[in-house]
C-alpha atoms as a PDB file:
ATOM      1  CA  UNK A   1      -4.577   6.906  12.801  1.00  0.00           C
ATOM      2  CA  UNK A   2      -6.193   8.870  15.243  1.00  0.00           C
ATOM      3  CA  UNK A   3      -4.787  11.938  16.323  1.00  0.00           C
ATOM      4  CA  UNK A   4      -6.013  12.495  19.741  1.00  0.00           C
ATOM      5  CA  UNK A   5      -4.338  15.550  21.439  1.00  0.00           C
ATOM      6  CA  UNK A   6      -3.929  15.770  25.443  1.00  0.00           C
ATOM      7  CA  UNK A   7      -3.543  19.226  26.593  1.00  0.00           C
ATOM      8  CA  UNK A   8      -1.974  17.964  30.204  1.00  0.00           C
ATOM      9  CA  UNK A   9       1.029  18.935  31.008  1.00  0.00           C
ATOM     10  CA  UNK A  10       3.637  16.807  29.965  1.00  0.00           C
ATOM     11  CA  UNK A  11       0.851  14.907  28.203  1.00  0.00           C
ATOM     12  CA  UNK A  12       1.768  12.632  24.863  1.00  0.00           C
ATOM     13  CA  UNK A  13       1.027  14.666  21.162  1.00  0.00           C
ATOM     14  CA  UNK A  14       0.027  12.405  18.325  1.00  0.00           C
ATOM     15  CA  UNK A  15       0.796  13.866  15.632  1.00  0.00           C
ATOM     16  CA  UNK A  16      -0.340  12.418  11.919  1.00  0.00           C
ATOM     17  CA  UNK A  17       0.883  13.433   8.840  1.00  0.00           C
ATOM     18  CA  UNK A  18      -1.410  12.529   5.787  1.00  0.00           C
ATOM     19  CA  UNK A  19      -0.165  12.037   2.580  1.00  0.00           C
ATOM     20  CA  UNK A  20      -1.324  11.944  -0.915  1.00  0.00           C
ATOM     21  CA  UNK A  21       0.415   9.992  -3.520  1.00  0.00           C
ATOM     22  CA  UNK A  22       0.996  11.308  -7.519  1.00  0.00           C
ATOM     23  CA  UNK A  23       2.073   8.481  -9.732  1.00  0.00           C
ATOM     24  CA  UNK A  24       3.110  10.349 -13.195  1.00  0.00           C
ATOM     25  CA  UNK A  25       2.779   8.567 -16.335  1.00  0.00           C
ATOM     26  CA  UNK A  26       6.441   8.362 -16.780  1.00  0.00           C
ATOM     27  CA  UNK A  27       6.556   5.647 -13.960  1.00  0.00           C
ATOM     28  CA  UNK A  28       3.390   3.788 -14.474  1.00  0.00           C
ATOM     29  CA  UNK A  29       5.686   0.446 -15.747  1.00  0.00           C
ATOM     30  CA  UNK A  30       6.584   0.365 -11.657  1.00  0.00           C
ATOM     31  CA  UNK A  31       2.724   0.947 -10.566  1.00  0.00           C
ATOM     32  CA  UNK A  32       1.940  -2.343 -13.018  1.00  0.00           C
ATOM     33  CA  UNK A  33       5.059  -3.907 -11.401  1.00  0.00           C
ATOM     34  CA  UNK A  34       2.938  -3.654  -7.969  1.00  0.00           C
ATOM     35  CA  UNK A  35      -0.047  -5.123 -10.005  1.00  0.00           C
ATOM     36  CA  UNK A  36       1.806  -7.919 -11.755  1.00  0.00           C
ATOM     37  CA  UNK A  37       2.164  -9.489  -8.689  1.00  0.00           C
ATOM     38  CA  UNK A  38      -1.355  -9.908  -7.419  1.00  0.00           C
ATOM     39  CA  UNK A  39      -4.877 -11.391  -8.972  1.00  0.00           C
ATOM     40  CA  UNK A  40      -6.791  -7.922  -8.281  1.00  0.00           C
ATOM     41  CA  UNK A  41      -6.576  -4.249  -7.772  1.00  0.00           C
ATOM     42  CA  UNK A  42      -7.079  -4.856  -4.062  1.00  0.00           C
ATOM     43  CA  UNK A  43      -3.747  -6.608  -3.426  1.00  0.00           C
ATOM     44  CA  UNK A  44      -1.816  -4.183  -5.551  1.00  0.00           C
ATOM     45  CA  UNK A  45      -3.355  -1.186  -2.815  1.00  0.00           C
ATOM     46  CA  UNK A  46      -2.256  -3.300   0.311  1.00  0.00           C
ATOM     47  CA  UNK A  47       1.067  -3.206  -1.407  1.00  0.00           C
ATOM     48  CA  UNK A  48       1.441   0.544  -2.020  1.00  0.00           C
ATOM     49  CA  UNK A  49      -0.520   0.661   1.578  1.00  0.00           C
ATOM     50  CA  UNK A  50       2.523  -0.936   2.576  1.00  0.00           C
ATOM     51  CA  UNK A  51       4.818   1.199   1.816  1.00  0.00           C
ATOM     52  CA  UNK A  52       3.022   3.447   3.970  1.00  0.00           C
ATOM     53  CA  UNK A  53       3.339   1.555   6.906  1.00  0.00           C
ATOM     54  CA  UNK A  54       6.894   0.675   6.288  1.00  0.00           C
ATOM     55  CA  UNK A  55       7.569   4.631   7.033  1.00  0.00           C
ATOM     56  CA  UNK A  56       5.357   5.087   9.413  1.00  0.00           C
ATOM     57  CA  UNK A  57       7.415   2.318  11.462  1.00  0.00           C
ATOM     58  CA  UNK A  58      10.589   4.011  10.415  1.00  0.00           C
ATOM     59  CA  UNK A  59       9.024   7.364  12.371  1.00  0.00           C
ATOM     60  CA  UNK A  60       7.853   5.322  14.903  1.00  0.00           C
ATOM     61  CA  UNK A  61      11.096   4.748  15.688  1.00  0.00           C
ATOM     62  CA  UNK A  62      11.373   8.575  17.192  1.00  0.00           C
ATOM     63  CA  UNK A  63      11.463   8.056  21.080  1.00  0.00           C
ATOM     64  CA  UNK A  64      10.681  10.830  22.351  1.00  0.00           C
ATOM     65  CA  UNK A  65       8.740  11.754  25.517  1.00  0.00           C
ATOM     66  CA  UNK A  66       6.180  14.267  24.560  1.00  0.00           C
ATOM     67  CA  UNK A  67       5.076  13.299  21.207  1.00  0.00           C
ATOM     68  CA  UNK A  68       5.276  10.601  18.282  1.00  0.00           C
ATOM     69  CA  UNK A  69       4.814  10.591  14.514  1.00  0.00           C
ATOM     70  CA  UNK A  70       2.667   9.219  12.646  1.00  0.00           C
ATOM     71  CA  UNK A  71       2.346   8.886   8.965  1.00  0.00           C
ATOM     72  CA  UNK A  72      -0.660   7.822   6.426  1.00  0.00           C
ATOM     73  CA  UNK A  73      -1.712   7.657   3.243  1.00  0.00           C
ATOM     74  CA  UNK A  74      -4.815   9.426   2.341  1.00  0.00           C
ATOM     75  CA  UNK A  75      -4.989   9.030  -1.272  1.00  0.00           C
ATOM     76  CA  UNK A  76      -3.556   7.459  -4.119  1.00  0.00           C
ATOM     77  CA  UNK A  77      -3.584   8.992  -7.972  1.00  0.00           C
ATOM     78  CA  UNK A  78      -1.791   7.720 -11.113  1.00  0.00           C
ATOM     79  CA  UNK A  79      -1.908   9.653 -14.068  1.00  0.00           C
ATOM     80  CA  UNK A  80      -2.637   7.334 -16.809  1.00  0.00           C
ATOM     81  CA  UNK A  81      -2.801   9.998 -19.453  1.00  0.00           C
ATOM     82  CA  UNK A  82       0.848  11.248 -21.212  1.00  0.00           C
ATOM     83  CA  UNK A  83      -1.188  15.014 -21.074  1.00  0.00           C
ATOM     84  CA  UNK A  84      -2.175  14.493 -17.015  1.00  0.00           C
ATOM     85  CA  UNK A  85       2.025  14.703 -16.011  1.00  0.00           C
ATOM     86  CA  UNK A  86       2.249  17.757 -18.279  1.00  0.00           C
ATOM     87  CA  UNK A  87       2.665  20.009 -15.496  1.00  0.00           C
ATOM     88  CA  UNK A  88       5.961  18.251 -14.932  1.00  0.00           C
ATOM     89  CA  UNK A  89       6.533  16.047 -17.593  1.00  0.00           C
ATOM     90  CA  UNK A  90       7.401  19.651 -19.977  1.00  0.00           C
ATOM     91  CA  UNK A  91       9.970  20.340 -17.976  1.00  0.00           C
ATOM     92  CA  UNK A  92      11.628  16.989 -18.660  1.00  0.00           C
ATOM     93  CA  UNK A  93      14.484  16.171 -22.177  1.00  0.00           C
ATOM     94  CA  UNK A  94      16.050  13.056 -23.087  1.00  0.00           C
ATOM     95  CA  UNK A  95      13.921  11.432 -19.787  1.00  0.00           C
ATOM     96  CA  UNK A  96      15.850  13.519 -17.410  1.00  0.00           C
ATOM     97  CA  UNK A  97      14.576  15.729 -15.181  1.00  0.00           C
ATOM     98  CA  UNK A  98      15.817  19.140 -13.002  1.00  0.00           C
ATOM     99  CA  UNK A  99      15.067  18.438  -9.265  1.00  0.00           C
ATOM    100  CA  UNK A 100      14.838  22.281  -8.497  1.00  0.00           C
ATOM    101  CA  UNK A 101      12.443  22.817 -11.910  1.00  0.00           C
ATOM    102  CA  UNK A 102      10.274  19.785 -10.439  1.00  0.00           C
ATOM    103  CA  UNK A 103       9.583  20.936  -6.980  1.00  0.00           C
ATOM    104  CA  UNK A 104       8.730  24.754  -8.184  1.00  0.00           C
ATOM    105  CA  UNK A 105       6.490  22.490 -11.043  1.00  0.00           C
ATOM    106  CA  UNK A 106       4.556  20.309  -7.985  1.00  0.00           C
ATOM    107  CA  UNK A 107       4.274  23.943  -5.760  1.00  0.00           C
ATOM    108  CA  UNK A 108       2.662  25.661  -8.846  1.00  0.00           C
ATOM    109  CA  UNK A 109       0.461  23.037  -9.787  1.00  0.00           C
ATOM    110  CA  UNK A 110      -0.497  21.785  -6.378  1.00  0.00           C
ATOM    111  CA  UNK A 111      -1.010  25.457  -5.102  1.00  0.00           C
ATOM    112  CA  UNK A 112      -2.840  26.134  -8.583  1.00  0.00           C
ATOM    113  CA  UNK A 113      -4.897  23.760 -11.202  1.00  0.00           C
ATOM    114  CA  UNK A 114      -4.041  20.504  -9.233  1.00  0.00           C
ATOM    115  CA  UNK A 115      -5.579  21.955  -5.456  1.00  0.00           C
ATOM    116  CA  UNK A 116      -8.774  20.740  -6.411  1.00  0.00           C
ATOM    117  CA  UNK A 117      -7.890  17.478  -7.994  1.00  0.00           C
ATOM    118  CA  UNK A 118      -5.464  16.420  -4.871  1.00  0.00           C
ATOM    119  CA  UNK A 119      -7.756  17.876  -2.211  1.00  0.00           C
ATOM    120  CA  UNK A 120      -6.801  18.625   1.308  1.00  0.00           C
ATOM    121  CA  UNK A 121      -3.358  17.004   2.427  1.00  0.00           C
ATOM    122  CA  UNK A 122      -0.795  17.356   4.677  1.00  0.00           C
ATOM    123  CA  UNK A 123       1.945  16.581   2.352  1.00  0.00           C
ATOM    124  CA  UNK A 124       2.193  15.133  -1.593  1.00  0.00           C
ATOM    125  CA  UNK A 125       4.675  13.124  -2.963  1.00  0.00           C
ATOM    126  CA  UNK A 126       5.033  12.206  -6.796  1.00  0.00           C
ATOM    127  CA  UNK A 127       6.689   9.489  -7.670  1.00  0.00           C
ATOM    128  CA  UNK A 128       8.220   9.680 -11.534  1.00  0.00           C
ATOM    129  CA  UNK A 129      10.361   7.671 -13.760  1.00  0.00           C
ATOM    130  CA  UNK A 130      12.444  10.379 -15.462  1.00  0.00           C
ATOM    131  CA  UNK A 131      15.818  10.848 -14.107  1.00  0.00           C
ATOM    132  CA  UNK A 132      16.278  13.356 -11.520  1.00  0.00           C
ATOM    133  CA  UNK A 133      19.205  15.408 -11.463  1.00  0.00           C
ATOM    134  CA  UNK A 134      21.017  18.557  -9.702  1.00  0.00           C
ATOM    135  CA  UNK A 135      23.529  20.845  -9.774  1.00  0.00           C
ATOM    136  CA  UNK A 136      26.826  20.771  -7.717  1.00  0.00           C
ATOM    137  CA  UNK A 137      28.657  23.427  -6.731  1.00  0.00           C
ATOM    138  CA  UNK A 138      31.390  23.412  -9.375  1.00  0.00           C
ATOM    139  CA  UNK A 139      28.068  23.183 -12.086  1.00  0.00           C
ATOM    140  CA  UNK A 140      28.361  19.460 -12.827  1.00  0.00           C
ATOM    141  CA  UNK A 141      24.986  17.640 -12.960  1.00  0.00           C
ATOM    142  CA  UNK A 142      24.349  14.927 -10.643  1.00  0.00           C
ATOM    143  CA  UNK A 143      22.446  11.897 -11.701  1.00  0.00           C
ATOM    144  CA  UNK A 144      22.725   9.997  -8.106  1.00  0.00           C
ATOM    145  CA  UNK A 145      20.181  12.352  -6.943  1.00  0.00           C
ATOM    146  CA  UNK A 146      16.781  10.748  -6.328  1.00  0.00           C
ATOM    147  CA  UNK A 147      14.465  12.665  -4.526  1.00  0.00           C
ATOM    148  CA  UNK A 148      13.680  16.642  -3.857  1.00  0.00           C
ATOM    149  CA  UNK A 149      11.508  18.135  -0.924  1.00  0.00           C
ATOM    150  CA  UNK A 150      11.095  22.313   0.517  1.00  0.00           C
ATOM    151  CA  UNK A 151      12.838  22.244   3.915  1.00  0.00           C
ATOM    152  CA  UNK A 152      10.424  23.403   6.877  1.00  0.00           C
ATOM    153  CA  UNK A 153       7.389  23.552   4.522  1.00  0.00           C
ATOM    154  CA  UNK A 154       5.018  21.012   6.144  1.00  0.00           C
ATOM    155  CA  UNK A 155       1.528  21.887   6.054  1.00  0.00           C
ATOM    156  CA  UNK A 156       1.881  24.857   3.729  1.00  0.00           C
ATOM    157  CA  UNK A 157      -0.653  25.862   1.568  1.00  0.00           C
ATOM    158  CA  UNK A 158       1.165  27.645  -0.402  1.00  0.00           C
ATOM    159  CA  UNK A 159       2.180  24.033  -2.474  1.00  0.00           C
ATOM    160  CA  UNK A 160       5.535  23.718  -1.197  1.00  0.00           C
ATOM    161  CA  UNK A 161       4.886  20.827   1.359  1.00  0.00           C
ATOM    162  CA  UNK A 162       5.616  18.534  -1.343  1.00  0.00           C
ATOM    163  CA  UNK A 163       8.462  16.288  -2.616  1.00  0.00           C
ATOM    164  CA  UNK A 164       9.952  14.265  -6.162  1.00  0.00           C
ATOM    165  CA  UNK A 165      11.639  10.878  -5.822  1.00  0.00           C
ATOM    166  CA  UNK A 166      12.929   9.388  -8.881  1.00  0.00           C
ATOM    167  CA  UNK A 167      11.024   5.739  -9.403  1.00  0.00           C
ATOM    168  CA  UNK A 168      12.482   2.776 -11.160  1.00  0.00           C
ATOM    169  CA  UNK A 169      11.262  -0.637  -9.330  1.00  0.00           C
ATOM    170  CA  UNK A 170       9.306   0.677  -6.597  1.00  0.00           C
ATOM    171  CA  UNK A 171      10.040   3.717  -4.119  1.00  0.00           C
ATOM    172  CA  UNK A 172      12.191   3.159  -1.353  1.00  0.00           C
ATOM    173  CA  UNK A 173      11.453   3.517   1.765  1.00  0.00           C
ATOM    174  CA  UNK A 174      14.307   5.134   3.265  1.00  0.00           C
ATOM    175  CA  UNK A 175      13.818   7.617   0.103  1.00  0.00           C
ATOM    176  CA  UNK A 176      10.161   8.724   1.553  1.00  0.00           C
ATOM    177  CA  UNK A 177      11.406   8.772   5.025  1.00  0.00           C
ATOM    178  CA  UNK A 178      14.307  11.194   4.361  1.00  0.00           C
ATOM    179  CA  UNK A 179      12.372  13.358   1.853  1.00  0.00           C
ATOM    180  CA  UNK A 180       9.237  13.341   4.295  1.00  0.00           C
ATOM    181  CA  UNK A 181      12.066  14.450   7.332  1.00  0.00           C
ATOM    182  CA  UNK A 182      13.593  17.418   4.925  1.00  0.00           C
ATOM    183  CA  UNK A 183       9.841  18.931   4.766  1.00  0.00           C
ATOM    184  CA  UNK A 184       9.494  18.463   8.683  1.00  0.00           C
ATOM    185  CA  UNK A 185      12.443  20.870   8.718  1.00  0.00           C
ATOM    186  CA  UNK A 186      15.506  18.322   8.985  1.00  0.00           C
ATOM    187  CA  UNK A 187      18.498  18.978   7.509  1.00  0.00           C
ATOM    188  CA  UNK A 188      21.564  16.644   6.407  1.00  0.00           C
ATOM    189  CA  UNK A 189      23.809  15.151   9.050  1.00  0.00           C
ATOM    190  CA  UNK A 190      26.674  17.355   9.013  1.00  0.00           C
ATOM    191  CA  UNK A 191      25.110  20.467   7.653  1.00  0.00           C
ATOM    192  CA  UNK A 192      25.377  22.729  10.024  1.00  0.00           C
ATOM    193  CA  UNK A 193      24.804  20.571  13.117  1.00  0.00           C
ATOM    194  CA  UNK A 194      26.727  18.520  15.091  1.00  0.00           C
ATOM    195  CA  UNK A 195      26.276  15.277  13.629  1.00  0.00           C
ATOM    196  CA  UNK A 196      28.206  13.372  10.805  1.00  0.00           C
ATOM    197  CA  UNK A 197      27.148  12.515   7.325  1.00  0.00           C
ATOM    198  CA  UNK A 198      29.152   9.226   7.616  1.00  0.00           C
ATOM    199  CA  UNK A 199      27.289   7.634  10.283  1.00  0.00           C
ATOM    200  CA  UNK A 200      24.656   6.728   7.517  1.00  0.00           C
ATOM    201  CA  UNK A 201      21.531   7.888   9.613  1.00  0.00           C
ATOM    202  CA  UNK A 202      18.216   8.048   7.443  1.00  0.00           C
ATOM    203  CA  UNK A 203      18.893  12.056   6.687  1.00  0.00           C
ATOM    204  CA  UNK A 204      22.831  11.016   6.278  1.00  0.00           C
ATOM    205  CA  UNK A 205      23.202  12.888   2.328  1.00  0.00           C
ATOM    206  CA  UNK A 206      23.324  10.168   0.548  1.00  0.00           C
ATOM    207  CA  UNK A 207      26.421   9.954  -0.267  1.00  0.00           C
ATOM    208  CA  UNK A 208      27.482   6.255  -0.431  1.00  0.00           C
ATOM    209  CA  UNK A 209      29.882   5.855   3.292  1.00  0.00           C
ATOM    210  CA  UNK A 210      31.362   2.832   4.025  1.00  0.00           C
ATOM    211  CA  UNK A 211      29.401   0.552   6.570  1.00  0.00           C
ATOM    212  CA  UNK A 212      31.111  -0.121  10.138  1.00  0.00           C
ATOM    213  CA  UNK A 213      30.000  -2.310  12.586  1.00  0.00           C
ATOM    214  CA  UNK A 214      28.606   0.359  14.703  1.00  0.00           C
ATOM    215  CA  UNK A 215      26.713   2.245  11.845  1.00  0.00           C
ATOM    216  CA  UNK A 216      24.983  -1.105  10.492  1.00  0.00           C
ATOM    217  CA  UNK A 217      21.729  -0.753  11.479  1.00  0.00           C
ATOM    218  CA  UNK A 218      21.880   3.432  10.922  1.00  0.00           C
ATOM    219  CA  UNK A 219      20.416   3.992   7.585  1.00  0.00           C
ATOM    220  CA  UNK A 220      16.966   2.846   9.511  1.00  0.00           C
ATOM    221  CA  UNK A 221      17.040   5.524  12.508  1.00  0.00           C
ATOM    222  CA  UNK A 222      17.320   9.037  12.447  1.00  0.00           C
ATOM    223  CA  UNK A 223      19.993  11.028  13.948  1.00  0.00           C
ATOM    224  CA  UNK A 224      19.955  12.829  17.349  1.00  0.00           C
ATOM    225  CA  UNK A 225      20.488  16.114  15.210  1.00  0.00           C
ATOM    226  CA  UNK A 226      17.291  14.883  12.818  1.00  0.00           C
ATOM    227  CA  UNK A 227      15.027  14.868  16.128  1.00  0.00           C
ATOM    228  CA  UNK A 228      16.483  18.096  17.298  1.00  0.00           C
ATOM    229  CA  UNK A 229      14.771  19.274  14.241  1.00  0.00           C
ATOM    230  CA  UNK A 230      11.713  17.319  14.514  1.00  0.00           C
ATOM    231  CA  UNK A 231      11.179  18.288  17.940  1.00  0.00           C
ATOM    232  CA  UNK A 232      11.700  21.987  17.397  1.00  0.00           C
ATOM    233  CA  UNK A 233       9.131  22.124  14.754  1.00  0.00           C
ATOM    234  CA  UNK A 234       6.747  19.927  16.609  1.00  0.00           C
ATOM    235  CA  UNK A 235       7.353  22.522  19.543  1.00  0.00           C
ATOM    236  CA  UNK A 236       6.492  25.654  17.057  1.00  0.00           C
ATOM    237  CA  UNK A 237       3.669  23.604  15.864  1.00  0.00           C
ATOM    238  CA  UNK A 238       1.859  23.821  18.864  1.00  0.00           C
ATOM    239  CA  UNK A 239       2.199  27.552  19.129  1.00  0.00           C
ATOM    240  CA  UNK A 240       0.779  27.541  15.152  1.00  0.00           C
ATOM    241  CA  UNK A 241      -2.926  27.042  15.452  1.00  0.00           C
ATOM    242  CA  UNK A 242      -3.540  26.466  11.703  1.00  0.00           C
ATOM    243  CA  UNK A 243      -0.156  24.056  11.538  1.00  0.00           C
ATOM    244  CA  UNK A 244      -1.580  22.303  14.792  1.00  0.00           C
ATOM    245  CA  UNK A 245      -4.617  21.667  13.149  1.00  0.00           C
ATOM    246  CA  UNK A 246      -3.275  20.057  10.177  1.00  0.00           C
ATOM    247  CA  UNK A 247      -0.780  17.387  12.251  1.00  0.00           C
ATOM    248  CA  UNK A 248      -3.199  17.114  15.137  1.00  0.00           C
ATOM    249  CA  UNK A 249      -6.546  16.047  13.166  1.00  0.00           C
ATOM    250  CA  UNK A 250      -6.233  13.145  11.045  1.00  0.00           C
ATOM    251  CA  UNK A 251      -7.580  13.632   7.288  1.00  0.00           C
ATOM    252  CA  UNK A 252      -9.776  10.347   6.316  1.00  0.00           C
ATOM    253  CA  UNK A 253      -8.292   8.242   4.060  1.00  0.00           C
ATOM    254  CA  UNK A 254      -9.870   6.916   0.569  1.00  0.00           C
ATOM    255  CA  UNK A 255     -11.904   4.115   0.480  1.00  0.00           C
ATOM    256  CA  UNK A 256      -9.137   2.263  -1.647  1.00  0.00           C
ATOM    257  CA  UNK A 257      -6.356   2.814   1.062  1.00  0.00           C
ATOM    258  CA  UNK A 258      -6.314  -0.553   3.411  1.00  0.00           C
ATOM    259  CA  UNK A 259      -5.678  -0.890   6.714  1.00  0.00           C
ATOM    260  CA  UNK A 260      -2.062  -2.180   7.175  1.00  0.00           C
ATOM    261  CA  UNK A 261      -1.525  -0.543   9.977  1.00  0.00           C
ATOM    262  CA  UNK A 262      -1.277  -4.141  12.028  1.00  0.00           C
ATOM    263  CA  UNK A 263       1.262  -6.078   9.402  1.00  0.00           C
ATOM    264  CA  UNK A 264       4.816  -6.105  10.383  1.00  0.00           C
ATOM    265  CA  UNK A 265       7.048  -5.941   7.369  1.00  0.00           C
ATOM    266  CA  UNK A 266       7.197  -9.415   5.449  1.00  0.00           C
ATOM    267  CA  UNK A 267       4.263 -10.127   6.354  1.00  0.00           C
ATOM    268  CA  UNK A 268       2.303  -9.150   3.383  1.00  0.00           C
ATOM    269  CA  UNK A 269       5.327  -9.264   0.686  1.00  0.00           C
ATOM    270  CA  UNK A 270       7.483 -12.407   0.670  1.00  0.00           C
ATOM    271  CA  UNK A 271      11.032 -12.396   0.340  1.00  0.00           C
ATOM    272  CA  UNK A 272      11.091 -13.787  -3.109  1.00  0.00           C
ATOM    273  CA  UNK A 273       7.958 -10.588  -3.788  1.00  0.00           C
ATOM    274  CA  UNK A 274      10.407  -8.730  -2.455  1.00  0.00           C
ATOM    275  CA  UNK A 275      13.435  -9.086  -4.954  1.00  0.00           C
ATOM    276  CA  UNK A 276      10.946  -9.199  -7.226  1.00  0.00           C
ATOM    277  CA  UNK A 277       9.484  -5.857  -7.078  1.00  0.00           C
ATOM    278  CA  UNK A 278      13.355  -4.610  -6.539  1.00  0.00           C
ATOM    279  CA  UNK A 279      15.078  -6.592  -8.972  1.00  0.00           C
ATOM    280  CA  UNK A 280      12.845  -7.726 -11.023  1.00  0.00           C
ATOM    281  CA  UNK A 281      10.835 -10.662 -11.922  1.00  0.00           C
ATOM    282  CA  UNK A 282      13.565 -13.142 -12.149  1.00  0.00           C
ATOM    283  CA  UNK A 283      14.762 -12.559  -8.448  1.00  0.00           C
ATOM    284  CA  UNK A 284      14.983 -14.574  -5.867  1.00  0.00           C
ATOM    285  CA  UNK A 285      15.360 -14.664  -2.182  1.00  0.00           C
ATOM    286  CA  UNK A 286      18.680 -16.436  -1.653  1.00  0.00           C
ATOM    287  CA  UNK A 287      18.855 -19.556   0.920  1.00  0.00           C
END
């Protein structure tokens, strides 16, 4: 996406965020769910590509007057190798997994002996199939957890502009989107702003709240209070040369990446690939 920056006033920022994606080999059964599905390695990219541009439409979404979002995938890794993931994987017992112990285990290695494997990014997601858990406040794990990010951290080089999500039949969407919006400094509906947790908005805390006719299409938009936050970082951003840099310039993508950008969701997938990679193989789309 090209990232071309009008210094006008009142002029349009573009702002692109590119991210690299870490498949450990704890979740590789869902990367050869992706493949299972297609004749060649180059359909099995268009579908994690797609992913990409499901988010990016979910950002897209942001209205805003003087700037928009943009997000892409530079680069794709899967760690085949049981020893590759075990700068995360050690931290792991019984397949479970520490949200807080991940995140410090993707800043030291990304910030460390993984900087010159990932390269330059933006921000770096890894995607794992051990079950993420945290802490809450009375001490009691909490196994509906499924994702981690720094809040405010985008762009960092200091490896915190990363994020976990827990990885079972493919990685959700709304997932990516909400982790993605923590590390562009959002926080929860409800904490500490003026919106509410149970109007289900994509940084709503994921606690499960009832649906209502007027919060029905919710969990695919993001709050007023969630662009408050985006626009107040995007606003410091400009002021931050080396941040500016980083959202303003796009970072070229890998060969393998494709193009998606012009595919509208089910477009690519069909419904019954759809409940497939969800639910598994046996799934259907119902008539």
């Amino acid at each position: 996406i090209s990232a071309d920056i009008m210094s006008s006033p009142g002029a349009l920022l573009f702002f692109s965020t590119a991210m690299a994606m870490v498949t450990s080999s704890a979740v590789i059964g869902s990367v050869w769910t992706l493949r299972s599905l297609s004749d060649d390695d180059d359909a099995a990219d268009q579908r994690i590509g797609k992913k990409e541009c499901e988010v990016d439409m979910l950002y897209k979404g942001i209205l805003h007057v003087f700037y928009t979002i943009h997000i892409r995938l530079c680069k794709v890794f899967v760690l085949q190798k049981p020893t590759a993931a075990s700068f995360i994987d050690k931290y792991a017992s019984d397949g479970k997994l520490d949200n807080r112990q991940a995140l410090d285990a993707l800043k030291t290695f990304f910030a460390g002996a993984g900087h010159p494997i990932v390269g330059i990014y933006d921000h770096v997601m890894l995607f794992t199939g051990l079950d993420l858990y945290k802490y809450n406040s009375a001490g009691t794990k909490i196994y509906t957890f499924v994702g981690g990010a720094f809040v405010g951290t985008m762009c960092r080089t200091d490896g915190t502009s990363c994020t976990v999500i827990e990885d079972h039949r493919g990685p959700d969407i709304i997932t990516i989107a909400h982790e993605l919006g923590h590390s562009l400094s959002a926080k929860h509906d409800g904490d500490g702003n003026d919106c509410s947790n149970s109007d289900r908005y994509i940084m709503s805390s994921g606690d499960f709240m009832k649906q209502t006719p007027e919060t029905k299409y919710n969990p695919w938009l993001f709050s007023a209070c969630s662009v408050n936050y985006f626009t107040t970082f995007v606003a410091e951003t400009v002021n931050n040369s080396r941040r500016y840099n980083c959202l303003a310039y796009a970072i070229e993508a890998s060969d393998v990446i494709p193009d998606v950008s012009n595919n509208l969701l089910g477009q690519f997938i069909k419904p019954n690939q759809q409940c497939q990679l969800n639910y598994g193989k046996d799934s259907y789309y119902c008539k």
